[in-house]
Every structure is written in C-alpha cells, then in structure tokens.
N, C-alpha and C. Protein backbone atom coordinates (compact mmCIF):
# COMPACT_ATOMS: atom_id res chain seq x y z
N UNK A 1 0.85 -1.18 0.00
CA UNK A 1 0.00 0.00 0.00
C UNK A 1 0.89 1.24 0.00
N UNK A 2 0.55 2.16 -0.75
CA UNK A 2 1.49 3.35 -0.95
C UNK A 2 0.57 4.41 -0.31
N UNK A 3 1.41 5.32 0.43
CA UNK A 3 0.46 6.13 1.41
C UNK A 3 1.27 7.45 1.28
N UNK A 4 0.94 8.63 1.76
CA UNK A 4 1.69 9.63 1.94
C UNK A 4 1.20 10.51 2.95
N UNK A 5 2.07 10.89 3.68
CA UNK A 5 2.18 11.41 4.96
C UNK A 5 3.35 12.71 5.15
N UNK A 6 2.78 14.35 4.81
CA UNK A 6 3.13 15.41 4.64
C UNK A 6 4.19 15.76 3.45
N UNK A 7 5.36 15.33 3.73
CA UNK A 7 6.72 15.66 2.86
C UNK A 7 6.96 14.12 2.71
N UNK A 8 6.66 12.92 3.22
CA UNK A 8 7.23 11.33 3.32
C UNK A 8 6.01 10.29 2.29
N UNK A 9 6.88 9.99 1.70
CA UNK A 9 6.09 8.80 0.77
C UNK A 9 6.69 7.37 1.58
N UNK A 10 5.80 6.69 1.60
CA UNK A 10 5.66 5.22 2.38
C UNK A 10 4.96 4.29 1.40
N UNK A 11 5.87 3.09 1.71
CA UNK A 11 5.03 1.82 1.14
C UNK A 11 4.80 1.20 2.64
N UNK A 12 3.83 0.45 2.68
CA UNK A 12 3.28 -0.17 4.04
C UNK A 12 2.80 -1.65 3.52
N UNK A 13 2.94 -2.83 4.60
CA UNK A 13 2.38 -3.92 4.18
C UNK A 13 1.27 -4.14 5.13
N UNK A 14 0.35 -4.92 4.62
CA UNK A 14 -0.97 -5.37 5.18
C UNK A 14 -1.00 -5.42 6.58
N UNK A 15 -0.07 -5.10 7.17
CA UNK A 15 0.11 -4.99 8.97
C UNK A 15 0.12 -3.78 8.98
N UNK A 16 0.26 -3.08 7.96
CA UNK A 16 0.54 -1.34 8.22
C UNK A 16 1.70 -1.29 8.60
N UNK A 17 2.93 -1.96 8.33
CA UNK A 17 4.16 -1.79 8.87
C UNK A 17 4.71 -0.85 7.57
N UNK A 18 5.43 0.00 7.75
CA UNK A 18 6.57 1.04 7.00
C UNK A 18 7.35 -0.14 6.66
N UNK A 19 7.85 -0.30 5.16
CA UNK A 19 8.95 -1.36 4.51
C UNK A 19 9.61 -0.46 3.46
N UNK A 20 9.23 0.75 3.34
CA UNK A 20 9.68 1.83 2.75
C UNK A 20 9.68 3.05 3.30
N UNK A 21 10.22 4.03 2.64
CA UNK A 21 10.08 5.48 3.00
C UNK A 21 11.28 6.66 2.13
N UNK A 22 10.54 7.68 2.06
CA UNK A 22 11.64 8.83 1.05
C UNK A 22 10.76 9.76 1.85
N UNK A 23 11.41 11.15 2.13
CA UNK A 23 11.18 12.34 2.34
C UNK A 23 11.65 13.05 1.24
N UNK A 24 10.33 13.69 0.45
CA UNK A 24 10.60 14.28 -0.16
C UNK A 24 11.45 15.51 -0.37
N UNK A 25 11.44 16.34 0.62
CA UNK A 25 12.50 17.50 0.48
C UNK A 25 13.80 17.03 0.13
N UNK A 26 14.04 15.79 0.98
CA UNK A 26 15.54 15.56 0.85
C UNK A 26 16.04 15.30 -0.36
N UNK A 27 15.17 15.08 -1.42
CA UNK A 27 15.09 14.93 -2.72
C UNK A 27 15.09 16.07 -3.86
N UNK A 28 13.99 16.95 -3.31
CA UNK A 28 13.90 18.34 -3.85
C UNK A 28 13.25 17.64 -4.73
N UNK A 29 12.04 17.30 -4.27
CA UNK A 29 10.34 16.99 -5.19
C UNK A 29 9.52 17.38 -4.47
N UNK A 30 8.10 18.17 -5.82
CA UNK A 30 7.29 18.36 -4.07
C UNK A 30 6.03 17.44 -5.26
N UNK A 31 6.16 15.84 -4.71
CA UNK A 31 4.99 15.26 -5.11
C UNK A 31 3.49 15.86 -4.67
N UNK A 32 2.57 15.22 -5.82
CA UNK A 32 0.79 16.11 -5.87
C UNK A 32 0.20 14.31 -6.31
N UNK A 33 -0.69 14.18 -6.10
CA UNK A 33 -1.73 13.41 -6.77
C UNK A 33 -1.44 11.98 -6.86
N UNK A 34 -0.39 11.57 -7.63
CA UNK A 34 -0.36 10.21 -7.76
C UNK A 34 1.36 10.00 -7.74
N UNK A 35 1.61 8.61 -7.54
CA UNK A 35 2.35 7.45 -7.84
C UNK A 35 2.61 6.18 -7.21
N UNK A 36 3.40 5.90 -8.16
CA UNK A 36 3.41 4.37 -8.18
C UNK A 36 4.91 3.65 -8.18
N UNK A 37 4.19 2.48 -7.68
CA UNK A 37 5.95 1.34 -7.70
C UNK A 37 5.73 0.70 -8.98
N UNK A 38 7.28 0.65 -9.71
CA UNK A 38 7.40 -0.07 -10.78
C UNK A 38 7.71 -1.36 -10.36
N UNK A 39 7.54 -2.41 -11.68
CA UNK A 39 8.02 -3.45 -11.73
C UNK A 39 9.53 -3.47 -11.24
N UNK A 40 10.80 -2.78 -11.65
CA UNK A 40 11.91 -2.80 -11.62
C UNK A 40 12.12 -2.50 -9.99
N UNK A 41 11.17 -2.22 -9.12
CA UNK A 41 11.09 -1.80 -8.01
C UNK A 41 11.17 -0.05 -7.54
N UNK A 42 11.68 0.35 -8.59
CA UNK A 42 11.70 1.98 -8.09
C UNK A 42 10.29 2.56 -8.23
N UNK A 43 10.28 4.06 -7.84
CA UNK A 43 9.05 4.37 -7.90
C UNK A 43 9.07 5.67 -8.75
N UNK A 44 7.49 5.88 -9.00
CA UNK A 44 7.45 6.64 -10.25
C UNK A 44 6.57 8.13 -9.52
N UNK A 45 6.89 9.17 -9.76
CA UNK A 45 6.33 10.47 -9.26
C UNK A 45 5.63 11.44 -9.76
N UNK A 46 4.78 11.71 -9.55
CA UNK A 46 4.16 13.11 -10.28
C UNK A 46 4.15 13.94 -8.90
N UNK A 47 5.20 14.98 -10.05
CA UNK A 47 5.69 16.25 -8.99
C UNK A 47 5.07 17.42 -9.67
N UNK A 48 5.34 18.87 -8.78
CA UNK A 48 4.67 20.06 -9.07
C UNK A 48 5.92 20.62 -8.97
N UNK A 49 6.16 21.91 -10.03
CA UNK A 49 7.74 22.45 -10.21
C UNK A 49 7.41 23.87 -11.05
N UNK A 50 8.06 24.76 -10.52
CA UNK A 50 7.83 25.88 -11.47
C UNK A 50 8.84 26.14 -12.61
N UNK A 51 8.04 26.74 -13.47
CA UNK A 51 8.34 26.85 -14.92
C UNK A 51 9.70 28.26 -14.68
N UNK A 52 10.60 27.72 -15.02
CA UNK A 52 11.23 29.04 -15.30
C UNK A 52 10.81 30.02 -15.95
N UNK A 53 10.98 31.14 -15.28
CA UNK A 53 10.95 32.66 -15.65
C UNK A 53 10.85 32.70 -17.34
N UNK A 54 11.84 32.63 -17.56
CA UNK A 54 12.29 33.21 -18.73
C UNK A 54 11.69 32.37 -19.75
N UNK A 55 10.76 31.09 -19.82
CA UNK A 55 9.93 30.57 -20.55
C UNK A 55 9.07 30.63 -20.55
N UNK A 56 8.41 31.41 -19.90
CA UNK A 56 6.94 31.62 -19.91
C UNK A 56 6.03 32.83 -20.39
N UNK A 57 5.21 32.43 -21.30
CA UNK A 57 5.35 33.77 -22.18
C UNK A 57 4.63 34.81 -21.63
N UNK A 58 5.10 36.25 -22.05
CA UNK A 58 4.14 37.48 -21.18
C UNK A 58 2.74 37.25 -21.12
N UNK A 59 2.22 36.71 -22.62
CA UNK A 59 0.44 37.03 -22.38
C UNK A 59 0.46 36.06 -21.13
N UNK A 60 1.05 35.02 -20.81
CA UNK A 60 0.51 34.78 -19.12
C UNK A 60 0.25 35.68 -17.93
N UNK A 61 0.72 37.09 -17.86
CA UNK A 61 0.25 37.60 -17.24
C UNK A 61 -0.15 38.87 -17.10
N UNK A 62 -1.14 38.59 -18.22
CA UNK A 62 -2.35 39.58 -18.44
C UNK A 62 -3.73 39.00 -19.69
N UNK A 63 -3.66 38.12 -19.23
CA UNK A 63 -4.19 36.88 -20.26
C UNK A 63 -5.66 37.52 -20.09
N UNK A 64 -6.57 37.48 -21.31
CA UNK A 64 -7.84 38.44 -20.93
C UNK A 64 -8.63 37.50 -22.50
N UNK A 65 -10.15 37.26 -22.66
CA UNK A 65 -10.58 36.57 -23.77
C UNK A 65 -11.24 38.15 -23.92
N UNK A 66 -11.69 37.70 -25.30
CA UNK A 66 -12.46 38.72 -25.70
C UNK A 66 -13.79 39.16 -24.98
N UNK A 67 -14.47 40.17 -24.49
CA UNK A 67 -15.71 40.33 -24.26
C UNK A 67 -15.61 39.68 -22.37
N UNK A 68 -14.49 39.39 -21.99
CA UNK A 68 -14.36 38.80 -20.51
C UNK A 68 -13.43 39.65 -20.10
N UNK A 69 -13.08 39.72 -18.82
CA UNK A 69 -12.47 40.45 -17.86
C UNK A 69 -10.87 40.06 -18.18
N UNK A 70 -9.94 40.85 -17.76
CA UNK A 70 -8.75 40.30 -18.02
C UNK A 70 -8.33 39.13 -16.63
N UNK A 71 -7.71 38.20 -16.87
CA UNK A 71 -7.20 37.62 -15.99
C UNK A 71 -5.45 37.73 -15.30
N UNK A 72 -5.68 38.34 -14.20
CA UNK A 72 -3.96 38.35 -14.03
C UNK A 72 -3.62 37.26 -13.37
N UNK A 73 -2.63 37.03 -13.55
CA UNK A 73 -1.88 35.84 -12.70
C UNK A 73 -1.02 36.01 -11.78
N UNK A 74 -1.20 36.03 -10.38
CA UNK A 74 0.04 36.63 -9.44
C UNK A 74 0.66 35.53 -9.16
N UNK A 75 2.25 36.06 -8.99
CA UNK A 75 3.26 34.98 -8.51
C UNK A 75 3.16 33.78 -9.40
N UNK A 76 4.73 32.88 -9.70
CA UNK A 76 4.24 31.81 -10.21
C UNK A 76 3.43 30.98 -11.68
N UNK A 77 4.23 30.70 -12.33
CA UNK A 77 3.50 30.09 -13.37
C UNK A 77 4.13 28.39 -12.61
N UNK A 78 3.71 27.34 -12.36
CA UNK A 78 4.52 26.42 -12.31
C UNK A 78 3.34 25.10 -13.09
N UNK A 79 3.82 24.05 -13.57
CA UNK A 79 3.69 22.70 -14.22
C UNK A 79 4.03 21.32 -13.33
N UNK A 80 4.19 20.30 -14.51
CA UNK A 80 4.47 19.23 -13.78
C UNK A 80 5.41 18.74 -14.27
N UNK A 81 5.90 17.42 -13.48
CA UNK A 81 7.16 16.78 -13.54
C UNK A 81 6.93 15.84 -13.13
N UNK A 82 7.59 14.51 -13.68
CA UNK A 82 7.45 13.17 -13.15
C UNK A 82 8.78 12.45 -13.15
N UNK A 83 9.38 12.00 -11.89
CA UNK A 83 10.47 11.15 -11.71
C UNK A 83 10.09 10.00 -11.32
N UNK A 84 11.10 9.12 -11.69
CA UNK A 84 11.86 8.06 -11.49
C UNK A 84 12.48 7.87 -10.31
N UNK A 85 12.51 7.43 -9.21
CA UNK A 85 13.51 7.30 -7.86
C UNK A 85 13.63 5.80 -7.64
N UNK A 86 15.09 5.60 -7.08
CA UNK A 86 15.08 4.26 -6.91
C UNK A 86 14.88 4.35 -5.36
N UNK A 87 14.58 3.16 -4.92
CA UNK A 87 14.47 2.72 -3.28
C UNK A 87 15.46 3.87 -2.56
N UNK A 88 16.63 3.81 -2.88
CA UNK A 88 17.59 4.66 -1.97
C UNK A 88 17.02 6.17 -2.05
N UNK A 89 16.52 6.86 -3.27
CA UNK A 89 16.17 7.97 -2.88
C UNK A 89 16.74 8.60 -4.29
N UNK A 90 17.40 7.73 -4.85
CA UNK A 90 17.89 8.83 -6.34
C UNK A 90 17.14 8.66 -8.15
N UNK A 91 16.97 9.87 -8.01
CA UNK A 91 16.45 9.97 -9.12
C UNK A 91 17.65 9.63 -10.46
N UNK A 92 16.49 8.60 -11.19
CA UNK A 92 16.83 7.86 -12.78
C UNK A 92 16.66 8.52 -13.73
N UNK A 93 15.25 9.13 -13.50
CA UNK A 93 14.63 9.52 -14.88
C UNK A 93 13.81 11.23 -14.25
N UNK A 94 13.83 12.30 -15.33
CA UNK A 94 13.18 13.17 -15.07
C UNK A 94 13.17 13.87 -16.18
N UNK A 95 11.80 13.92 -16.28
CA UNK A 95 10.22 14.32 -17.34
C UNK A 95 10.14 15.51 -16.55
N UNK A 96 10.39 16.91 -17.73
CA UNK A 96 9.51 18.22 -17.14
C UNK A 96 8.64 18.97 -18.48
N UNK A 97 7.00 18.83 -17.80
CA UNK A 97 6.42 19.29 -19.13
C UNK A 97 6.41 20.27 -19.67
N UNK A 98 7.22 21.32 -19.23
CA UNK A 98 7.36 22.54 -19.94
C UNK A 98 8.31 22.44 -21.24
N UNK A 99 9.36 21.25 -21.14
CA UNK A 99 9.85 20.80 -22.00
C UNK A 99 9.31 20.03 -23.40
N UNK A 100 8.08 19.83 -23.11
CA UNK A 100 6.92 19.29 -24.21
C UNK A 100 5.85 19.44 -24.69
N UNK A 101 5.61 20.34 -24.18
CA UNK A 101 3.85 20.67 -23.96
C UNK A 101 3.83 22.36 -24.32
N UNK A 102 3.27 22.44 -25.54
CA UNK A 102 3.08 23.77 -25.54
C UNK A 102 2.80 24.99 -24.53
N UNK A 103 3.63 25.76 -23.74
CA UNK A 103 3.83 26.74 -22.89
C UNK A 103 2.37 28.26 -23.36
N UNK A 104 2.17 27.97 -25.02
CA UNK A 104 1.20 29.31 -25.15
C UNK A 104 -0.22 28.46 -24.98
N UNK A 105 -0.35 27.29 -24.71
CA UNK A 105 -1.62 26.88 -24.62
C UNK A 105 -2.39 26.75 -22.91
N UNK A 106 -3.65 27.40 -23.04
CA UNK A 106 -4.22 27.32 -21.92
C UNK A 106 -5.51 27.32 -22.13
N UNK A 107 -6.20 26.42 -21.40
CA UNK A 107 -7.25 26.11 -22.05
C UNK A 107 -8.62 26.26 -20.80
N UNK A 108 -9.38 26.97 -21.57
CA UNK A 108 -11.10 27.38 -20.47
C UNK A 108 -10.48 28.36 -19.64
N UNK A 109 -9.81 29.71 -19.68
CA UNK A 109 -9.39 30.36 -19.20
C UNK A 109 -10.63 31.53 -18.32
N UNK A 110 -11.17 31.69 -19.23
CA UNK A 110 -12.74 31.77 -18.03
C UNK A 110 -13.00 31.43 -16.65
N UNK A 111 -13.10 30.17 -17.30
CA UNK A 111 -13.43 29.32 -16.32
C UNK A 111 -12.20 29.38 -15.09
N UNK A 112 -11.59 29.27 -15.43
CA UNK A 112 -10.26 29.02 -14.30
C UNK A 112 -9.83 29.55 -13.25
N UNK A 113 -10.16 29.47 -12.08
CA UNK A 113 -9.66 30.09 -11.12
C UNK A 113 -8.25 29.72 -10.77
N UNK A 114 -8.08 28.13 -11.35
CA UNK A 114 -6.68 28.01 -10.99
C UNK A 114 -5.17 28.67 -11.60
N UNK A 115 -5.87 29.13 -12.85
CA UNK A 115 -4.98 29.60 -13.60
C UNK A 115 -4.29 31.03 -13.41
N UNK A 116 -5.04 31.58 -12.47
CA UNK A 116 -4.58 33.08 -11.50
C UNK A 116 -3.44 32.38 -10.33
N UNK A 117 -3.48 31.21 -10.10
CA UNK A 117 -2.97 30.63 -8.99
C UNK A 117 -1.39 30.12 -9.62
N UNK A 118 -1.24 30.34 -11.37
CA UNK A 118 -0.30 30.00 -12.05
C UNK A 118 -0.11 28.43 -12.59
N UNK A 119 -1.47 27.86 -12.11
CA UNK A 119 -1.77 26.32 -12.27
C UNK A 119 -1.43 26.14 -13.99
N UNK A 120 -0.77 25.76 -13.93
CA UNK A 120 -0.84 25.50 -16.17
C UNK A 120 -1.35 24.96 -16.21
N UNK A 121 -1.14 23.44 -16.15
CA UNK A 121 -1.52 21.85 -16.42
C UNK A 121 -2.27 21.26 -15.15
N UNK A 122 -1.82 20.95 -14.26
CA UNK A 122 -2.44 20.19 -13.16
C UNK A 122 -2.57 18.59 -13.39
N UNK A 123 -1.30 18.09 -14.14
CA UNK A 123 -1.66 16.89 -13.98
C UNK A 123 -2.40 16.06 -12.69
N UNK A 124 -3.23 14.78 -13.45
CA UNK A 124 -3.61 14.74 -11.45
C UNK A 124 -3.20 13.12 -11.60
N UNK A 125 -2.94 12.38 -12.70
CA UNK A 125 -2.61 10.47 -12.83
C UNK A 125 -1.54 10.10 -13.38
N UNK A 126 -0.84 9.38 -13.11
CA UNK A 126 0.14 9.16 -13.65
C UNK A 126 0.49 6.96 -13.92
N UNK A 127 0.34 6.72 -15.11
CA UNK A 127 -0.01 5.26 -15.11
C UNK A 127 1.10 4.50 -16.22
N UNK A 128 1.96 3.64 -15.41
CA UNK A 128 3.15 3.11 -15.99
C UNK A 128 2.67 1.91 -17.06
N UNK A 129 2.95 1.81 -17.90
CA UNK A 129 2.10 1.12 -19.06
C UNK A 129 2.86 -1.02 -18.55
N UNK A 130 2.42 -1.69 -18.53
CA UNK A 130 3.34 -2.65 -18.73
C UNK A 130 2.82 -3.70 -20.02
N UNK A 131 1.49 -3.35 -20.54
CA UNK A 131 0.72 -4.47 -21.64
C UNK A 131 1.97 -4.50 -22.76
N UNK A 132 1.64 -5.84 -23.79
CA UNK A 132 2.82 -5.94 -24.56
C UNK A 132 2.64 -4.40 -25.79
N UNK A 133 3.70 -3.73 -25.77
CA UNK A 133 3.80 -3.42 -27.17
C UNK A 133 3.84 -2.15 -26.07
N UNK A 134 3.52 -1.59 -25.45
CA UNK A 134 3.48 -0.24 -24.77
C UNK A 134 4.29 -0.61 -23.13
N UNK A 135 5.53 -1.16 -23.34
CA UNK A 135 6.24 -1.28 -22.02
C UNK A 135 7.12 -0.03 -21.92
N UNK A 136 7.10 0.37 -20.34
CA UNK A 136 7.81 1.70 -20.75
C UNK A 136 7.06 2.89 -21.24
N UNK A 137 5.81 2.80 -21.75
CA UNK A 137 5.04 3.89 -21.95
C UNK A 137 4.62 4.32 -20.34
N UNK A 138 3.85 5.55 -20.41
CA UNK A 138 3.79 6.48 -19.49
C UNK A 138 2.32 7.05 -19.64
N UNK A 139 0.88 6.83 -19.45
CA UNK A 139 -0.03 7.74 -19.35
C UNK A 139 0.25 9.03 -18.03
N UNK A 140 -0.65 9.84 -18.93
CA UNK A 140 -0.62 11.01 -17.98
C UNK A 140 -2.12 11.77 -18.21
N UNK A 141 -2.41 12.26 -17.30
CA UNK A 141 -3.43 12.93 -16.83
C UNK A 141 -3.46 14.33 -16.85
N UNK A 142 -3.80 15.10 -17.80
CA UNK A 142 -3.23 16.43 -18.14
C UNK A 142 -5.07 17.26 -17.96
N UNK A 143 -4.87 17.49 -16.96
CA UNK A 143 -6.64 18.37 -16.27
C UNK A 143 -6.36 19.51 -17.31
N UNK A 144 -5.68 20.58 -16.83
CA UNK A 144 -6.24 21.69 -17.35
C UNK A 144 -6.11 21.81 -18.87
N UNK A 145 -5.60 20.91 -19.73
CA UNK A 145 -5.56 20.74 -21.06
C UNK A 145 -6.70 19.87 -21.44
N UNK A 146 -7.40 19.10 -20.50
CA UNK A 146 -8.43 18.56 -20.98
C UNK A 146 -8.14 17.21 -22.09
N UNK A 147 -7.28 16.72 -21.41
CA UNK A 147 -6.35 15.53 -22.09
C UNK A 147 -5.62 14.44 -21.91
N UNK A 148 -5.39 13.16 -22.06
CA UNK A 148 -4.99 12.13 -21.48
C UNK A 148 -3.42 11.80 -22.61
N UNK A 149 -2.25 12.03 -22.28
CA UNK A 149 -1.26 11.94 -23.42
C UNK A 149 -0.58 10.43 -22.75
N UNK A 150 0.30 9.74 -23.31
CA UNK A 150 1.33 8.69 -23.57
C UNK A 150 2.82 9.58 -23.85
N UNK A 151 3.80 9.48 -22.57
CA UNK A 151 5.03 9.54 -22.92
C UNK A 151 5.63 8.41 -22.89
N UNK A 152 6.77 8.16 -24.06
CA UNK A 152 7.60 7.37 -24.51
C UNK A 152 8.99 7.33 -23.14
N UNK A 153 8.89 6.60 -22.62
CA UNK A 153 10.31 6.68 -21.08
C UNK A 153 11.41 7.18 -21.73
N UNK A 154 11.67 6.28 -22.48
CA UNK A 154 12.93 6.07 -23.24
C UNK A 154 13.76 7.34 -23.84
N UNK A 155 12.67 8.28 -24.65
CA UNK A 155 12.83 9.65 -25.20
C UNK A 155 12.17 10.62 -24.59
N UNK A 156 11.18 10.41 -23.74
CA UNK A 156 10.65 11.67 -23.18
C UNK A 156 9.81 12.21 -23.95
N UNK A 157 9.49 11.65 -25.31
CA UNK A 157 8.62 12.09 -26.38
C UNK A 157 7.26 11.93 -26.09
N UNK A 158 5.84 12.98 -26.35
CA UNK A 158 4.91 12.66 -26.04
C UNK A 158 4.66 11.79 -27.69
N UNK A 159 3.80 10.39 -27.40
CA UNK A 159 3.80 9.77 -28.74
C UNK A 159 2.13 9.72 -29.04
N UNK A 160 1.42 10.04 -27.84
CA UNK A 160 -0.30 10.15 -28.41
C UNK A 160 -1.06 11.34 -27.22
N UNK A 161 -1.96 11.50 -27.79
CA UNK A 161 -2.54 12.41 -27.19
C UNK A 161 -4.48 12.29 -27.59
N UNK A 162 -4.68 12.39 -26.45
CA UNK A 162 -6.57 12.23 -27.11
C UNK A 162 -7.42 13.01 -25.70
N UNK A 163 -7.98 13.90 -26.29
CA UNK A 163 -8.84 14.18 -25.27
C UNK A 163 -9.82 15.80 -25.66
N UNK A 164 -8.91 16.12 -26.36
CA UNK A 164 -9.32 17.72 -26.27
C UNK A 164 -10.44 17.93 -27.11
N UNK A 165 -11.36 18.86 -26.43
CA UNK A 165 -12.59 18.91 -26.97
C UNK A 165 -13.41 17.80 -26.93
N UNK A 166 -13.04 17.02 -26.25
CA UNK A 166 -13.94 16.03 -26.25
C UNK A 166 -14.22 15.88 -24.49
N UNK A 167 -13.33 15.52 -23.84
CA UNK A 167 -13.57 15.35 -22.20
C UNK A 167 -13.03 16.95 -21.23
N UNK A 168 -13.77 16.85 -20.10
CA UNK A 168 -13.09 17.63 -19.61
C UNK A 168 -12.77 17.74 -18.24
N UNK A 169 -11.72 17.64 -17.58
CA UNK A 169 -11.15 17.98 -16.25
C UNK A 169 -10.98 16.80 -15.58
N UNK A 170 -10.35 15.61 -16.98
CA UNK A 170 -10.87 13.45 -16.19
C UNK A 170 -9.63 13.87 -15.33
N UNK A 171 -9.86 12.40 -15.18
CA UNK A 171 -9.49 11.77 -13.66
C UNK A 171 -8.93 10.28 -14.25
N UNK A 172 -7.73 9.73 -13.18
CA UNK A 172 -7.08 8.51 -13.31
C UNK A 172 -7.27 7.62 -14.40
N UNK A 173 -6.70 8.05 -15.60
CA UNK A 173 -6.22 7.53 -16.38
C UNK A 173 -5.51 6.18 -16.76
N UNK A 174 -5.61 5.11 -17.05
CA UNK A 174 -5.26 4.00 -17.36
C UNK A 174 -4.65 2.96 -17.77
N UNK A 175 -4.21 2.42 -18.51
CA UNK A 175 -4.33 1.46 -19.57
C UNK A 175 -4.73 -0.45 -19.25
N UNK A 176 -5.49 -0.80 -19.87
CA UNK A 176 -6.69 -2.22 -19.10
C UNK A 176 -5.65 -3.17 -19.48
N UNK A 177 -5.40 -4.09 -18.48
CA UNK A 177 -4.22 -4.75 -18.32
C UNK A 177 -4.74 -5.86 -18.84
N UNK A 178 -3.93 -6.84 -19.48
CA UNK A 178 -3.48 -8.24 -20.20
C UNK A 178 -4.81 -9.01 -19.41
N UNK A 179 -5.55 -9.69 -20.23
CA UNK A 179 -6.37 -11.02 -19.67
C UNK A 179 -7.96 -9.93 -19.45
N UNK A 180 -8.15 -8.88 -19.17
CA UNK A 180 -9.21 -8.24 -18.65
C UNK A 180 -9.78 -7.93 -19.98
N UNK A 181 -11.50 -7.28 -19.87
CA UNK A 181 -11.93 -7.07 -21.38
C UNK A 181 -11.66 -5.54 -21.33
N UNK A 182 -11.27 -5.32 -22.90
CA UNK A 182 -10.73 -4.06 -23.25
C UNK A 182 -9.35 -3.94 -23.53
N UNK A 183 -8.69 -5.22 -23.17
CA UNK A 183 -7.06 -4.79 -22.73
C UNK A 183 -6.66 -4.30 -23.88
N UNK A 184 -5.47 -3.22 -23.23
CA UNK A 184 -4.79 -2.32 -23.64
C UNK A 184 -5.69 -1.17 -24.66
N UNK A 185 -6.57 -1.17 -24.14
CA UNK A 185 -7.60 0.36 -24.01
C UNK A 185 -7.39 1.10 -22.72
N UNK A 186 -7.58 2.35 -23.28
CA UNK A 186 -7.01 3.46 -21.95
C UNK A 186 -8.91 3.76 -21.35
N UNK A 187 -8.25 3.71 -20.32
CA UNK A 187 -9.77 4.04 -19.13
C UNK A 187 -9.31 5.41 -18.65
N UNK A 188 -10.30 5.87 -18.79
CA UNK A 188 -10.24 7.35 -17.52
C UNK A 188 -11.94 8.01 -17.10
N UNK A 189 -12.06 8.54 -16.21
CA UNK A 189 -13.22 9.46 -15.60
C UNK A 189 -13.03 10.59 -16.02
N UNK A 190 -13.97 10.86 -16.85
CA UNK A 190 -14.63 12.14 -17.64
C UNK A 190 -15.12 12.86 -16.50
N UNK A 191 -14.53 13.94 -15.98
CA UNK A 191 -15.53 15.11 -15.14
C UNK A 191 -16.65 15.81 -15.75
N UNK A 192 -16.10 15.63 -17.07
CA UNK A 192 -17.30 16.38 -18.02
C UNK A 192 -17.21 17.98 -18.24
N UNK A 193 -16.24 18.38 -17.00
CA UNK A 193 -16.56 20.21 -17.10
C UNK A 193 -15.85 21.10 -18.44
N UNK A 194 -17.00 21.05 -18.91
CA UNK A 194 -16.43 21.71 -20.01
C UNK A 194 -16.26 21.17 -21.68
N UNK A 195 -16.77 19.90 -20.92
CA UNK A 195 -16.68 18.95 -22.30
C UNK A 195 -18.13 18.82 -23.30
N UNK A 196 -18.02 18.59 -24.63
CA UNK A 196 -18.89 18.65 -24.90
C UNK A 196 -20.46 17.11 -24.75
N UNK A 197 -19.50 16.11 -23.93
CA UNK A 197 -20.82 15.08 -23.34
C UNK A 197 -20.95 15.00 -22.42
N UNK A 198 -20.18 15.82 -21.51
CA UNK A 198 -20.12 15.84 -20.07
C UNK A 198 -21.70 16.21 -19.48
C-alpha cells in the first residue's frame, strides 16, 4: 500500500508496517496526486515544479478573452514533472512538461480560477504502461488541457494524445491490463466540465 504522509512517501504492508520510505524535500520533489511502484522496483512520481521565468510567455500575465475580464496571474506560473527514484532515494529519470507541452496553450481560461494561482496543467494520474507493445510507456493525466497523453520513457517524447474537446477535467487515467476485457484500451473518468458530453 502506498500512502503519503506530509513531505514522506511510504510503502506499508498489510500490517501497516513502514517497509519503505523517502522524504521528499531531501530529494527536492514536491509530489501532488499520484504514484506508483514499478516493476523494476523503483518508484514513479508526479511532482509540481515551477516553470522558469524566462519561458513563460508574457500574455501569461495579463491573459484576458475577448468580451471577458482580463485575468492576471500573481506569482508563479509552475507545471508538472514526473520522476523516477530508486528505493535509496535517487532519481533515474526526469520528465519536465514545460519541455513538451506547448507553454502558449491554456485552455477554459474563463473558467479558471486556478490559472490566477499560475496552475498551467495540473496533472492529477500518472499510469506506468506494462501491456505488450506499450512497455515503458507512461499515461498522464493532463486536467487543465483537458487531455490524457502517452510519454515514450525512453525519449521523453509525447507519442499520443486524445482528449481535447472532447472530455473535460478526467481523472485517473489507465491502460486495461493483459487477460481483462478491453485490454490495452485506456480508461479514464470524464468530469465532463467543459466537455462537450459531459
């Protein structure tokens, strides 16, 4: 059972005994929402990280739609990030989406209260692929884009993407494992906000 407790990620066994543990600071991650243990035994992270300065473009802050109020954004633009840590505490692998993900896109800006808060993305799932043919793939849970993408481990490349305009604001994202019906179809919870079947 994977649990988390302030700044400390824990694995626990059915006695509730601690058989793991990382403090995050000591790492310099500040995990949000999800992760998971891999097969290989390390564990996989979805972190929250701010976007450097100097990449983030001005209309972020004074971002305004037509015929709507302008929106400012105080303090802060920050995104997400997902590592790799092994048992001891060191990071393997590190995914930052400002590095992939279009920086001028923001999406239902209206709507958004989070986006004054500098929220870009908000990933909220993060799901290690193991079915044949997608080992090493990576779902992700991309809320404020309104989108469920596949990164490639290996390259860091996003290789699919499906969601936009169609769902909006899902939730835990998938892929239906070997022997079950559907396998290797991606599952996720449609919030609906904003979507057009929601």
């Amino acid at each position: 059972v994977l649990v988390r407790l302030g700044s400390k990620l824990q694995e626990r066994n059915w006695d509730n005994e601690v058989v793991w543990e990382v403090d995050t600071n000591s790492i310099n991650i500040r995990q949000h929402h999800d992760w998971q243990k891999l097969p290989n035994g390390n564990y996989l992270i979805l972190c929250r990280e701010d976007i450097p300065e100097d990449l983030v473009p001005e209309e972020f802050y004074g971002l305004g739609i037509e015929g709507k109020r302008p929106i400012e954004i105080t303090g802060k633009m920050y995104g997400d990030r997902i590592v790799e840590i092994t048992p001891e505490g060191e990071i393997v692998w590190d995914w930052h989406g400002y590095e992939h993900l279009d920086l001028s896109k923001v999406c239902g800006l209206e709507n958004f209260k989070e986006i004054r808060r500098g929220d870009w993305t908000h990933f909220n799932a993060i799901h290690y692929c193991t079915n044949p043919g997608y080992e090493g793939m990576i779902l992700a849970s991309n809320r404020h884009h309104n989108e469920a993408i596949m990164i490639d481990q290996k390259t860091g490349d996003i290789v699919w993407r499906w969601g936009e305009d169609v769902i909006g604001h899902q939730h835990d994202v998938q892929m239906i494992d070997p022997g079950l019906p559907g396998e290797g179809n991606v599952l996720l919870f449609d919030n609906g906000y904003h979507s057009k079947y929601g």
